[in-house]
N, C-alpha and C. Protein backbone atom coordinates (compact mmCIF):
# COMPACT_ATOMS: atom_id res chain seq x y z
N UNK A 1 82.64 72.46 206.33
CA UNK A 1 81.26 72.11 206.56
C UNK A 1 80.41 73.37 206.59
N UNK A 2 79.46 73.38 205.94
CA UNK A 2 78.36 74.49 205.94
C UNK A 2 77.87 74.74 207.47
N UNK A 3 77.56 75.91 207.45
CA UNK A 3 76.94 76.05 209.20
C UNK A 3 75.18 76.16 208.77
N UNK A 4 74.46 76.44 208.07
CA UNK A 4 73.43 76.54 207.32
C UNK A 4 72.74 75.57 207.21
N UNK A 5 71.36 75.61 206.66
CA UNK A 5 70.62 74.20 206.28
C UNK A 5 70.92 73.49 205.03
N UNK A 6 71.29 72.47 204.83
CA UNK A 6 71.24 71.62 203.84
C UNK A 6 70.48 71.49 203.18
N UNK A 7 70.02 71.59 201.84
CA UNK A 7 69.31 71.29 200.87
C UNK A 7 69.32 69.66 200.46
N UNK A 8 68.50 68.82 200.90
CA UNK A 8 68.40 67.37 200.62
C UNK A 8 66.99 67.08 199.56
N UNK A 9 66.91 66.94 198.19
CA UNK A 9 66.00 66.50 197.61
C UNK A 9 65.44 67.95 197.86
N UNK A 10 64.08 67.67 197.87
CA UNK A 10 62.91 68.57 198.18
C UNK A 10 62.81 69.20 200.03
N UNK A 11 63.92 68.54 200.63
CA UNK A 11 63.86 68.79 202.21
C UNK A 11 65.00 69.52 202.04
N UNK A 12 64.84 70.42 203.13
CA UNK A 12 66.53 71.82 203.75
C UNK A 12 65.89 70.43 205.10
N UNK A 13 67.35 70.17 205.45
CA UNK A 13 68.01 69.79 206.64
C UNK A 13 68.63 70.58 207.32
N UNK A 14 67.68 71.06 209.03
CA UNK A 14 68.94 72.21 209.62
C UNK A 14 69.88 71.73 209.83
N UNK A 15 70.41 72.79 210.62
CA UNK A 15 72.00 72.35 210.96
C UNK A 15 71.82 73.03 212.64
N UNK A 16 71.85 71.37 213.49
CA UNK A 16 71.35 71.86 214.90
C UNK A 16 72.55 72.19 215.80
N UNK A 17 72.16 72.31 216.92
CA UNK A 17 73.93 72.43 218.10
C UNK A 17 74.11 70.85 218.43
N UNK A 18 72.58 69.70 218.25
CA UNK A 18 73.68 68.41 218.27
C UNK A 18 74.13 68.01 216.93
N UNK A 19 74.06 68.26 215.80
CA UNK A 19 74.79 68.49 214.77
C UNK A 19 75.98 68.74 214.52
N UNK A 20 76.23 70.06 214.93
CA UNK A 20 77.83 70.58 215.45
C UNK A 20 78.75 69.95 216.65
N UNK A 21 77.90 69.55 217.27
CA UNK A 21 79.06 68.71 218.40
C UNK A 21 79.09 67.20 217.90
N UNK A 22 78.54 66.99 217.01
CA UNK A 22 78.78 65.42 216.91
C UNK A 22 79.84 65.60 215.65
N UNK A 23 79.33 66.92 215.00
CA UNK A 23 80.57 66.64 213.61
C UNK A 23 81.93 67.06 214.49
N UNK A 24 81.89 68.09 215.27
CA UNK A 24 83.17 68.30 216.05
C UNK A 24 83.98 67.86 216.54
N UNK A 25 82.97 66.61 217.54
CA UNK A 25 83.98 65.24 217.77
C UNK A 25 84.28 64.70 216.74
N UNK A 26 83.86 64.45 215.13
CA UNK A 26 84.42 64.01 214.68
C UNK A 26 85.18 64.01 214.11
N UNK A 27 85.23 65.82 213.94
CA UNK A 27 86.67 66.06 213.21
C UNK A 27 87.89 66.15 214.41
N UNK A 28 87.31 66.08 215.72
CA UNK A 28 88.63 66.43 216.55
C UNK A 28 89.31 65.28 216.68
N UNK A 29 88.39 63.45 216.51
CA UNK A 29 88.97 62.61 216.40
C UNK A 29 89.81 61.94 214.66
N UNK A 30 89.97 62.62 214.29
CA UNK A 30 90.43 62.96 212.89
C UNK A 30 89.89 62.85 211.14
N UNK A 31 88.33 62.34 211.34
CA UNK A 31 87.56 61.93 210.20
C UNK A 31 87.95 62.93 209.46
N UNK A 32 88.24 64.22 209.60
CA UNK A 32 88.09 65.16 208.31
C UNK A 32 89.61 64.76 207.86
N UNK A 33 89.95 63.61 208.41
CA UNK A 33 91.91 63.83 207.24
C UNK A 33 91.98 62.39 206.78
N UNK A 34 91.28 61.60 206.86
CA UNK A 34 90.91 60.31 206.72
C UNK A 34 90.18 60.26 205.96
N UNK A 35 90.71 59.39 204.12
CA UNK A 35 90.70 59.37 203.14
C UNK A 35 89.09 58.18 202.82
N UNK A 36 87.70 58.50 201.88
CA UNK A 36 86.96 57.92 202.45
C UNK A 36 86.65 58.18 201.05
N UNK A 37 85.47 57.27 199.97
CA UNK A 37 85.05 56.99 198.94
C UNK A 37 83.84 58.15 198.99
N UNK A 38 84.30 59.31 198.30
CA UNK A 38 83.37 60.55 198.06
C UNK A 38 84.75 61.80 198.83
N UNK A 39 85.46 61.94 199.19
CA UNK A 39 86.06 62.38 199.73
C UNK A 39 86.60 62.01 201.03
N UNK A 40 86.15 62.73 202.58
CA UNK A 40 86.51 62.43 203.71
C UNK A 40 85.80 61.58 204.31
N UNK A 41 86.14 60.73 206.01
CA UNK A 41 84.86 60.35 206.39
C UNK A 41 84.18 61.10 206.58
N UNK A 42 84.80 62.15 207.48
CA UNK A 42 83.63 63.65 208.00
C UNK A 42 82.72 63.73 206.89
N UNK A 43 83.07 64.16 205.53
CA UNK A 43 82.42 64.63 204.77
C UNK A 43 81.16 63.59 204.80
N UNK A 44 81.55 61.97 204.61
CA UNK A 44 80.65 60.94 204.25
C UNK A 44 79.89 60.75 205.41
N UNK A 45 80.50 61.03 206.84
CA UNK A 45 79.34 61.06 207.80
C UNK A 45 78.31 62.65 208.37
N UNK A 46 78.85 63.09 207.32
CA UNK A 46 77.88 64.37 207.65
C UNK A 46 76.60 63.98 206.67
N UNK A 47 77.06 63.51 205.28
CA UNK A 47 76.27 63.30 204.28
C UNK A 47 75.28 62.35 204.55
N UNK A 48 75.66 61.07 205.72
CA UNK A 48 74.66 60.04 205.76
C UNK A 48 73.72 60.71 207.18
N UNK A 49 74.41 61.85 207.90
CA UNK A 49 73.31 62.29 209.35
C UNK A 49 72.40 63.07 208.53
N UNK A 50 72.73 63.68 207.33
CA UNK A 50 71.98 64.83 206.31
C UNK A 50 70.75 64.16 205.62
N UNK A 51 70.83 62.40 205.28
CA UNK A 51 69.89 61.66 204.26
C UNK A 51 69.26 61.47 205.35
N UNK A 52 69.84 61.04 206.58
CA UNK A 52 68.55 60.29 207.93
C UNK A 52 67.40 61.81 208.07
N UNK A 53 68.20 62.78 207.75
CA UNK A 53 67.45 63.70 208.36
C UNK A 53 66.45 64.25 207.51
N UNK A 54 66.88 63.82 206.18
CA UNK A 54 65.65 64.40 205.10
C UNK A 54 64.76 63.42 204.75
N UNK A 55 65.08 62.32 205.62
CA UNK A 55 64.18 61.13 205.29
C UNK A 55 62.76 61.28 206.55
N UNK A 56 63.64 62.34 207.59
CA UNK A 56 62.57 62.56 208.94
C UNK A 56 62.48 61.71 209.90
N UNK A 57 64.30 60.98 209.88
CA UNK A 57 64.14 60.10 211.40
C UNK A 57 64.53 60.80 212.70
N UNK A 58 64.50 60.23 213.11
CA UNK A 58 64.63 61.28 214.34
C UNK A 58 65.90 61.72 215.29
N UNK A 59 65.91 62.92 216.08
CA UNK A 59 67.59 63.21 216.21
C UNK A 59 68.38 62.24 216.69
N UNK A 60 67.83 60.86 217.83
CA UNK A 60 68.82 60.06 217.98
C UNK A 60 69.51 59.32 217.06
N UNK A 61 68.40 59.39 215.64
CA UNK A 61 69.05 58.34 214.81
C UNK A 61 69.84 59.15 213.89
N UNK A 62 69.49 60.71 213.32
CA UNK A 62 70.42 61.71 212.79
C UNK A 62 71.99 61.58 213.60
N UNK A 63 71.81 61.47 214.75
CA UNK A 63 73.05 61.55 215.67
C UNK A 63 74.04 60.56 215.53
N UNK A 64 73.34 59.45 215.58
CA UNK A 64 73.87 57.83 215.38
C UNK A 64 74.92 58.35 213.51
N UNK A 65 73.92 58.60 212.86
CA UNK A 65 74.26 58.83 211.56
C UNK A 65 75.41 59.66 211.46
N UNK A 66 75.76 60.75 212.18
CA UNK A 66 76.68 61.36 212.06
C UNK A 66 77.87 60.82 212.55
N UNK A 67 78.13 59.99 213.27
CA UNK A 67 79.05 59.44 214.20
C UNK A 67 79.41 57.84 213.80
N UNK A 68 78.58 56.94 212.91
CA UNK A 68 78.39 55.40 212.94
C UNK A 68 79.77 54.99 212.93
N UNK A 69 80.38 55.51 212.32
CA UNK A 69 81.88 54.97 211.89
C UNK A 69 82.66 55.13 213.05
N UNK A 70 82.60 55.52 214.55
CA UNK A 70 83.43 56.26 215.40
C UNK A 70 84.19 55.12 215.83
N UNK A 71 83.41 53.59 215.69
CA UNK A 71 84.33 52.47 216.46
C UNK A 71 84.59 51.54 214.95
N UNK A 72 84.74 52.27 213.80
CA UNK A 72 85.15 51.14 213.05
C UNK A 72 83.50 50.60 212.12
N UNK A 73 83.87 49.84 211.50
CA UNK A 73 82.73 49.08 210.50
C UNK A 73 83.55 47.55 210.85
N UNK A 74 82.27 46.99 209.94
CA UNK A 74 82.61 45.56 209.57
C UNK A 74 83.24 45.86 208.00
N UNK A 75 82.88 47.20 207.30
CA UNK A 75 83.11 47.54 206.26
C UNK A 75 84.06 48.73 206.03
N UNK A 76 84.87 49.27 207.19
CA UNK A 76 85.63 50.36 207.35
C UNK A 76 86.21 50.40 208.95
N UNK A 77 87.45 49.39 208.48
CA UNK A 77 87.93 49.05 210.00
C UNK A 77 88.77 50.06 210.88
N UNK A 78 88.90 51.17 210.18
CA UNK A 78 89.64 52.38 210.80
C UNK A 78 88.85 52.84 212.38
N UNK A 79 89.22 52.69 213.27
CA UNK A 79 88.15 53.57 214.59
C UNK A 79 89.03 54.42 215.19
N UNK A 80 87.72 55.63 215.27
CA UNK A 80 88.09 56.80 215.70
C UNK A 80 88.51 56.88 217.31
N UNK A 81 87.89 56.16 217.82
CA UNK A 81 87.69 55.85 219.55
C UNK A 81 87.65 54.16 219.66
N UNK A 82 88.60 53.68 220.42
CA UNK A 82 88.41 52.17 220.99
C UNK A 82 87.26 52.11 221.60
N UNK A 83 86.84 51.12 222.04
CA UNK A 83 85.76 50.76 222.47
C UNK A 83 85.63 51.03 224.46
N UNK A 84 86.39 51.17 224.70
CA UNK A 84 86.77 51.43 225.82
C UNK A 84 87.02 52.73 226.52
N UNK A 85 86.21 53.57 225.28
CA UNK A 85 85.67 55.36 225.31
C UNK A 85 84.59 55.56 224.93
N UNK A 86 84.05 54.51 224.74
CA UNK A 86 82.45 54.50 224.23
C UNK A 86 81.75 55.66 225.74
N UNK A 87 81.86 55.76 226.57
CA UNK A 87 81.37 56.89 227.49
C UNK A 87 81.59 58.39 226.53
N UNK A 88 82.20 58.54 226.51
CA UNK A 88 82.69 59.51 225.62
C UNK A 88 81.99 60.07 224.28
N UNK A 89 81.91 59.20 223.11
CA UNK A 89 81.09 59.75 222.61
C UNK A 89 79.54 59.72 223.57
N UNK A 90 78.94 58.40 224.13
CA UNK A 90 77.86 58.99 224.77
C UNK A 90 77.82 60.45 225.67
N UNK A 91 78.39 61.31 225.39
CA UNK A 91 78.30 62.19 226.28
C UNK A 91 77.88 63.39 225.23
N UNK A 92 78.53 62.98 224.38
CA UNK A 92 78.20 64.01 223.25
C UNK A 92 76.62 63.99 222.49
N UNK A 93 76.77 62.77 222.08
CA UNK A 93 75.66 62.36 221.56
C UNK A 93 74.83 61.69 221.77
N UNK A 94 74.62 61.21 223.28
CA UNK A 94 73.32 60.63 224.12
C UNK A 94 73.43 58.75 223.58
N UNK A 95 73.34 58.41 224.99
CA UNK A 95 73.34 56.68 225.36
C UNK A 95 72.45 56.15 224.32
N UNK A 96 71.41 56.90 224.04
CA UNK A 96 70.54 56.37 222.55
C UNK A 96 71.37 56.03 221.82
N UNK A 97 71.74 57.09 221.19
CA UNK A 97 72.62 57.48 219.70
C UNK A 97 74.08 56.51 219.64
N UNK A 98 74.86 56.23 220.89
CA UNK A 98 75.38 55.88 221.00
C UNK A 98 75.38 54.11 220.84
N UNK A 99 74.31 53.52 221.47
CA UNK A 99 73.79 52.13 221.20
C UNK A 99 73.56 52.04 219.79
N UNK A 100 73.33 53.20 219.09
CA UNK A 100 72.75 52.68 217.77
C UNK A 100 74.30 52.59 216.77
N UNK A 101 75.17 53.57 217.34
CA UNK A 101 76.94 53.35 216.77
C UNK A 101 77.55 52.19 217.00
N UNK A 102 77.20 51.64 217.84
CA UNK A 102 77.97 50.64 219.11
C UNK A 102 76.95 49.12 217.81
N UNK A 103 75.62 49.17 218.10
CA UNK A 103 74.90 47.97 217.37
C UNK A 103 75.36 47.93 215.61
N UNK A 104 75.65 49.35 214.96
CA UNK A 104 76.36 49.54 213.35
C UNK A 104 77.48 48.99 213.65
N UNK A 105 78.77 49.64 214.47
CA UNK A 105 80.09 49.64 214.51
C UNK A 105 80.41 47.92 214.69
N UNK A 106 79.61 46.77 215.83
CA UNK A 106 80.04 45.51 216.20
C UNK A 106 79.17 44.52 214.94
N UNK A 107 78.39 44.78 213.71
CA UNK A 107 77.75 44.18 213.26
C UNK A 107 78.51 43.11 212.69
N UNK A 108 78.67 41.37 212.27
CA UNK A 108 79.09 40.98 211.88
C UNK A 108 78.14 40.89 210.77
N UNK A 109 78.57 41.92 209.33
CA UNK A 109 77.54 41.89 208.24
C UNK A 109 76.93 40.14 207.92
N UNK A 110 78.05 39.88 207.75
CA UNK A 110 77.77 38.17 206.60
C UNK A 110 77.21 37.59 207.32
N UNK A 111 76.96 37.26 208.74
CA UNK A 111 76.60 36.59 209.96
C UNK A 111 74.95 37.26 210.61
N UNK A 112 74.59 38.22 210.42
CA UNK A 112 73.72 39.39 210.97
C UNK A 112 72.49 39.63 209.69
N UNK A 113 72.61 39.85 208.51
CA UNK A 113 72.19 40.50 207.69
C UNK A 113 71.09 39.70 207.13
N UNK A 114 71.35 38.45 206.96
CA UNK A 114 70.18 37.29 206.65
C UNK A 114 68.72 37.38 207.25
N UNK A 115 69.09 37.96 208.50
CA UNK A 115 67.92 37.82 209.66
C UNK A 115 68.31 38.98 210.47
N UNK A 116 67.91 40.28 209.72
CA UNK A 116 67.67 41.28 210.22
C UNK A 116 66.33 41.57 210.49
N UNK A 117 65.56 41.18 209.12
CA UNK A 117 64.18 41.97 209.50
C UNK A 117 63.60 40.59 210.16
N UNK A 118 63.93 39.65 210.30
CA UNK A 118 62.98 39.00 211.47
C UNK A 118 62.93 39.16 212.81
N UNK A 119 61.76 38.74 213.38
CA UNK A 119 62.28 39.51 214.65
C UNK A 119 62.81 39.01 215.48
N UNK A 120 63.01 37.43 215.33
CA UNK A 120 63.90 36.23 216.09
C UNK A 120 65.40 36.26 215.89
N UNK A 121 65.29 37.05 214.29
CA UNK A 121 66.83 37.06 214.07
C UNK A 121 67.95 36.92 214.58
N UNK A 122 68.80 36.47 214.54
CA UNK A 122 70.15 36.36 215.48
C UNK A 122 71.23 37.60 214.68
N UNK A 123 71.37 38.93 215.65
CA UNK A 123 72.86 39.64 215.19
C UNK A 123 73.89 38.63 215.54
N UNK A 124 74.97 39.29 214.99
CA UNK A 124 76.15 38.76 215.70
C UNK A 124 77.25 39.67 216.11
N UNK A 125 77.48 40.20 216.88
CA UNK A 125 78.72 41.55 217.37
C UNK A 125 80.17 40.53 217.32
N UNK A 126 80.42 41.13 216.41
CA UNK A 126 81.92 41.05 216.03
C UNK A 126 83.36 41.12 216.88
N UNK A 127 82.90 42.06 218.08
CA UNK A 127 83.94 42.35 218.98
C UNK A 127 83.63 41.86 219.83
N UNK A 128 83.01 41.25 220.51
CA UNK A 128 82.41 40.02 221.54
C UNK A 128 82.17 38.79 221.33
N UNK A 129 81.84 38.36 219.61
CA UNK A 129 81.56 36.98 219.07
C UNK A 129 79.92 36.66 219.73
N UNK A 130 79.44 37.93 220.59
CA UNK A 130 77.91 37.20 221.23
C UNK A 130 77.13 36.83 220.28
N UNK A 131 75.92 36.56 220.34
CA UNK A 131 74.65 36.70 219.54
C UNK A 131 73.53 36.57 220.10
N UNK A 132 72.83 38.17 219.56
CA UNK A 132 71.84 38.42 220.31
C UNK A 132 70.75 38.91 219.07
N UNK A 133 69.78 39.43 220.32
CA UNK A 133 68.22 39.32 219.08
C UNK A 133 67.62 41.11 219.54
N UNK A 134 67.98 41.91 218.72
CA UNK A 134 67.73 43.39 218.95
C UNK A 134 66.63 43.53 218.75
N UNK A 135 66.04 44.95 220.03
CA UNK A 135 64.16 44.54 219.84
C UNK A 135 64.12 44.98 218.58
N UNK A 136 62.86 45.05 217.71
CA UNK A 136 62.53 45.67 216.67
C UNK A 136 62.74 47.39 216.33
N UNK A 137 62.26 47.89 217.31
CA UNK A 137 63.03 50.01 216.76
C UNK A 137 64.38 49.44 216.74
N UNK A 138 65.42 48.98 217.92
CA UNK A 138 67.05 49.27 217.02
C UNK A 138 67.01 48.34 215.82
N UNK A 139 66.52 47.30 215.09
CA UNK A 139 66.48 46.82 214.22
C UNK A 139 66.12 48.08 212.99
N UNK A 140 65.39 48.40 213.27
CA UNK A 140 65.07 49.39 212.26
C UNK A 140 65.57 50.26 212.28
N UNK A 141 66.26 51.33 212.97
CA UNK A 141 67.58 52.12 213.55
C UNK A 141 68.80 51.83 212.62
N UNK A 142 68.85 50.62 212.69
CA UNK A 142 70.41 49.81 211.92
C UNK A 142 69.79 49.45 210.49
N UNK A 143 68.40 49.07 210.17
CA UNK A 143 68.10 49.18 208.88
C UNK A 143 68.38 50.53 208.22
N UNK A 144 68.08 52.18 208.70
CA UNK A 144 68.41 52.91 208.22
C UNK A 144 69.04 53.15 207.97
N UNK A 145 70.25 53.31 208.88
CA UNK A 145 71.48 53.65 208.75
C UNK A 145 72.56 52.67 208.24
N UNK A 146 71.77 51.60 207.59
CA UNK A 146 72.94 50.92 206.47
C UNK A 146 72.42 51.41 205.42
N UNK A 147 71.05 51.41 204.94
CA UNK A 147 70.75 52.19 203.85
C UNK A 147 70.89 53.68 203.80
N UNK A 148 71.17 54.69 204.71
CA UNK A 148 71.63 55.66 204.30
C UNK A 148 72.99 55.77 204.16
N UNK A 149 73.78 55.04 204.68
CA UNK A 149 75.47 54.78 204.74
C UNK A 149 75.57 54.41 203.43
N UNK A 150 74.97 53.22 202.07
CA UNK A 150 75.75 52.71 201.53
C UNK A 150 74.79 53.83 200.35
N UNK A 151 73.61 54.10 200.42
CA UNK A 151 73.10 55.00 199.57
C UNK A 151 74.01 56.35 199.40
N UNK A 152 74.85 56.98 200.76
CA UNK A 152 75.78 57.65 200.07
C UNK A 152 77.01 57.38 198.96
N UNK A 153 77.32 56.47 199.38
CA UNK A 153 78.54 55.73 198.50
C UNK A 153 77.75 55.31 197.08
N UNK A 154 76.78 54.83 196.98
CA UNK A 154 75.92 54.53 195.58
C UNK A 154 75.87 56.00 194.92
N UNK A 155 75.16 56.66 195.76
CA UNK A 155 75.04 58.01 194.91
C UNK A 155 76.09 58.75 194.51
N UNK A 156 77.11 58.45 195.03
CA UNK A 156 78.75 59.25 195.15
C UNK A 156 79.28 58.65 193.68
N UNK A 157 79.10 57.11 193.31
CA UNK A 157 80.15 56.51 192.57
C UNK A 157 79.47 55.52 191.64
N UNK A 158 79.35 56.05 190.30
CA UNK A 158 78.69 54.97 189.27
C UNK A 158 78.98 53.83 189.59
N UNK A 159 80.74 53.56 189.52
CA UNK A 159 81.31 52.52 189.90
C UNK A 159 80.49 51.86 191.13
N UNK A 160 80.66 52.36 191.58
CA UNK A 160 80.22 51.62 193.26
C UNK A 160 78.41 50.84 193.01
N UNK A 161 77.94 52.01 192.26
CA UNK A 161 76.53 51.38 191.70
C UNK A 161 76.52 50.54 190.76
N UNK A 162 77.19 50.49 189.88
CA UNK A 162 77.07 49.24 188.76
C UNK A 162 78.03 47.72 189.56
N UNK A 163 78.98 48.30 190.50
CA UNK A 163 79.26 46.79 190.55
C UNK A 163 77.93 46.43 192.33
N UNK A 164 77.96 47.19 192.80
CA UNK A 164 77.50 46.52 194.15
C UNK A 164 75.69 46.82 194.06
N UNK A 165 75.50 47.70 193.64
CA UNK A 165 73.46 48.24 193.17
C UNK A 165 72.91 47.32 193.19
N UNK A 166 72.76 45.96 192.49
CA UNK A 166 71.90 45.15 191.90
C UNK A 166 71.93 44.30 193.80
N UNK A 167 72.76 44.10 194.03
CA UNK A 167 72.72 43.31 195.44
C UNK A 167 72.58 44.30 196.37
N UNK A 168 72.79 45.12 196.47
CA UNK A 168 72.01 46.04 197.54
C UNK A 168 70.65 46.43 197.72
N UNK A 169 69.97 47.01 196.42
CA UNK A 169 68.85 46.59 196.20
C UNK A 169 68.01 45.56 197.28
N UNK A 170 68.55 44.09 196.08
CA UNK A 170 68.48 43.13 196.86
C UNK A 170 68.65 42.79 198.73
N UNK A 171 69.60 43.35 199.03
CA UNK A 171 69.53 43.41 200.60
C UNK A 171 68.19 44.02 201.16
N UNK A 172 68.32 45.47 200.67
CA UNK A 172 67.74 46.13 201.00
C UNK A 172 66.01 45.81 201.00
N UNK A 173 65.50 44.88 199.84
CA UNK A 173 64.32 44.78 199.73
C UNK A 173 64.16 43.61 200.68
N UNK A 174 64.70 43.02 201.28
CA UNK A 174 65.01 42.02 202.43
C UNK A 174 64.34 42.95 203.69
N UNK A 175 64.97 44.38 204.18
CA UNK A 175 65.25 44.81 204.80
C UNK A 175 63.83 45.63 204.75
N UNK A 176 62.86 45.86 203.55
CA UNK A 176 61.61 46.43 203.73
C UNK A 176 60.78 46.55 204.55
N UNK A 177 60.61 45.62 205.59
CA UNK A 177 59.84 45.78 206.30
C UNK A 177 60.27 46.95 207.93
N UNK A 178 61.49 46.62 207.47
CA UNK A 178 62.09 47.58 208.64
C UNK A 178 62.20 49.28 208.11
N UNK A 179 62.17 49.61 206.92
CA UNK A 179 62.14 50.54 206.37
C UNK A 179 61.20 51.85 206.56
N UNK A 180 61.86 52.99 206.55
CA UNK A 180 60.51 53.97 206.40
C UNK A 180 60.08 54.17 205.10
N UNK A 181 59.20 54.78 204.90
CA UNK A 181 58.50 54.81 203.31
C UNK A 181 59.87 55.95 202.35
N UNK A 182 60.30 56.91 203.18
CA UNK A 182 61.27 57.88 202.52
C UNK A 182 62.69 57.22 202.62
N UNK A 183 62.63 56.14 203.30
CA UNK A 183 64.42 55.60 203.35
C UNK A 183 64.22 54.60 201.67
N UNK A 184 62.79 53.77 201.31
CA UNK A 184 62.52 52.97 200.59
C UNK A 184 62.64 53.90 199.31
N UNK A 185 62.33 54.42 199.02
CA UNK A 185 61.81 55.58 198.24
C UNK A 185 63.02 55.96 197.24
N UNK A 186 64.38 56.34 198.59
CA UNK A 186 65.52 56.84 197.99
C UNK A 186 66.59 55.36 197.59
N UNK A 187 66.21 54.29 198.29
CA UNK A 187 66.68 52.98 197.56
C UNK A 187 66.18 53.06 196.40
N UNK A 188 65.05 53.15 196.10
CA UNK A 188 64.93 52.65 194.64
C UNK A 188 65.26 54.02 193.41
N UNK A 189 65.35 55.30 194.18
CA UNK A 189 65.41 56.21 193.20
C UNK A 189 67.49 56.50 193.15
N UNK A 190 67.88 55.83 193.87
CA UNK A 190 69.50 55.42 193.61
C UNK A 190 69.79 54.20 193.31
N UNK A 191 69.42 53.13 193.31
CA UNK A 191 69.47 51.97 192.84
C UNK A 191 68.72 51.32 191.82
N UNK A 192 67.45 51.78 191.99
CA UNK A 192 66.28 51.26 191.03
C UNK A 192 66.66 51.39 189.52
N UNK A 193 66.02 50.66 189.02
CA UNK A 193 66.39 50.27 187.79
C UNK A 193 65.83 51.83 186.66
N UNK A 194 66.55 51.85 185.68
CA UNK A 194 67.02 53.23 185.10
C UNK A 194 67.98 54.16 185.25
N UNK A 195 68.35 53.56 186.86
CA UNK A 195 70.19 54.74 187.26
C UNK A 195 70.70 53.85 186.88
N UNK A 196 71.87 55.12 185.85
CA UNK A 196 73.06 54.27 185.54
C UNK A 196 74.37 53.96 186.09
């Protein structure tokens, strides 16, 4: 990992001290040897805290970004930490940052995703079976950070863009209203029609 600023688009992304302790935990919990579509996870969760950050969200949600994967996906069931250490990363990376891993990590996509951007919407957490109705900022929190999560993997893999692009897109323009203007921006300039 570079210790330096990142060059993202037209933005350098620094490289802060909560930067380094969140990639640290993550390589100490083993992401950097754990095999992940672009290379490592480390690598893929440094890359998606790097897009939140050139998009200009803010450090809880850069933080969230670096870490999302720590309890698993609905889409990458490997977890770094059971759920029952969730203190733990909050210590590193603040009870914010941590709610916003915890609301990515329990998402039941197929169940959740329909009625994200409403604001009645019903999530559904996967590891509890609850269903609940997240205020609007973590709604938009979890809008980013699925579009910067799968925008790495799009940008990483033609493949990955010609078969899944056209419906992500699609999600994603679902998901517009929760969007910032620079998260929208890089949907359509990785997905939008003319990438091949």
């Amino acid at each position: 990992m570079s210790k330096g600023p990142v060059r993202r688009r037209d933005a350098v992304v620094p490289r802060t001290p909560d930067h380094h302790q969140a990639t640290a935990l993550m390589r100490d919990l083993g992401a950097g040897s754990l095999p992940h579509p672009g290379g490592t996870l480390l690598a893929h969760l440094d890359r998606v805290g790097d897009r939140l950050a050139a998009w200009g969200a803010r450090p809880a949600l850069q933080r969230a970004g670096l870490t999302h994967a720590a309890y698993g996906t609905d889409g990458f069931p490997t977890a770094l930490l059971p759920l029952d250490r969730r203190t733990e990363l909050a210590a590193v990376i603040g009870p914010e940052s941590e709610e916003i891993v915890y609301l990515y990590a329990s998402c039941d996509r197929r169940a959740s995703y329909p009625g994200l951007a409403v604001p009645d919407g019903l999530f559904h957490d996967r590891f509890t079976g609850r269903t609940l109705t997240p205020a609007t900022p973590l709604r938009r929190d979890f809008a980013e950070l699925t579009v910067a999560n799968e925008l790495d993997l799009a940008h990483r893999s033609r493949d990955f863009r010609t078969r899944w692009g056209p419906e992500l897109l699609a999600l994603f323009s679902g998901f517009r209203v929760l969007l910032s203007e620079p998260a929208w921006q890089d949907c359509l300039a990785v997905l939008g029609p003319g990438r091949d």
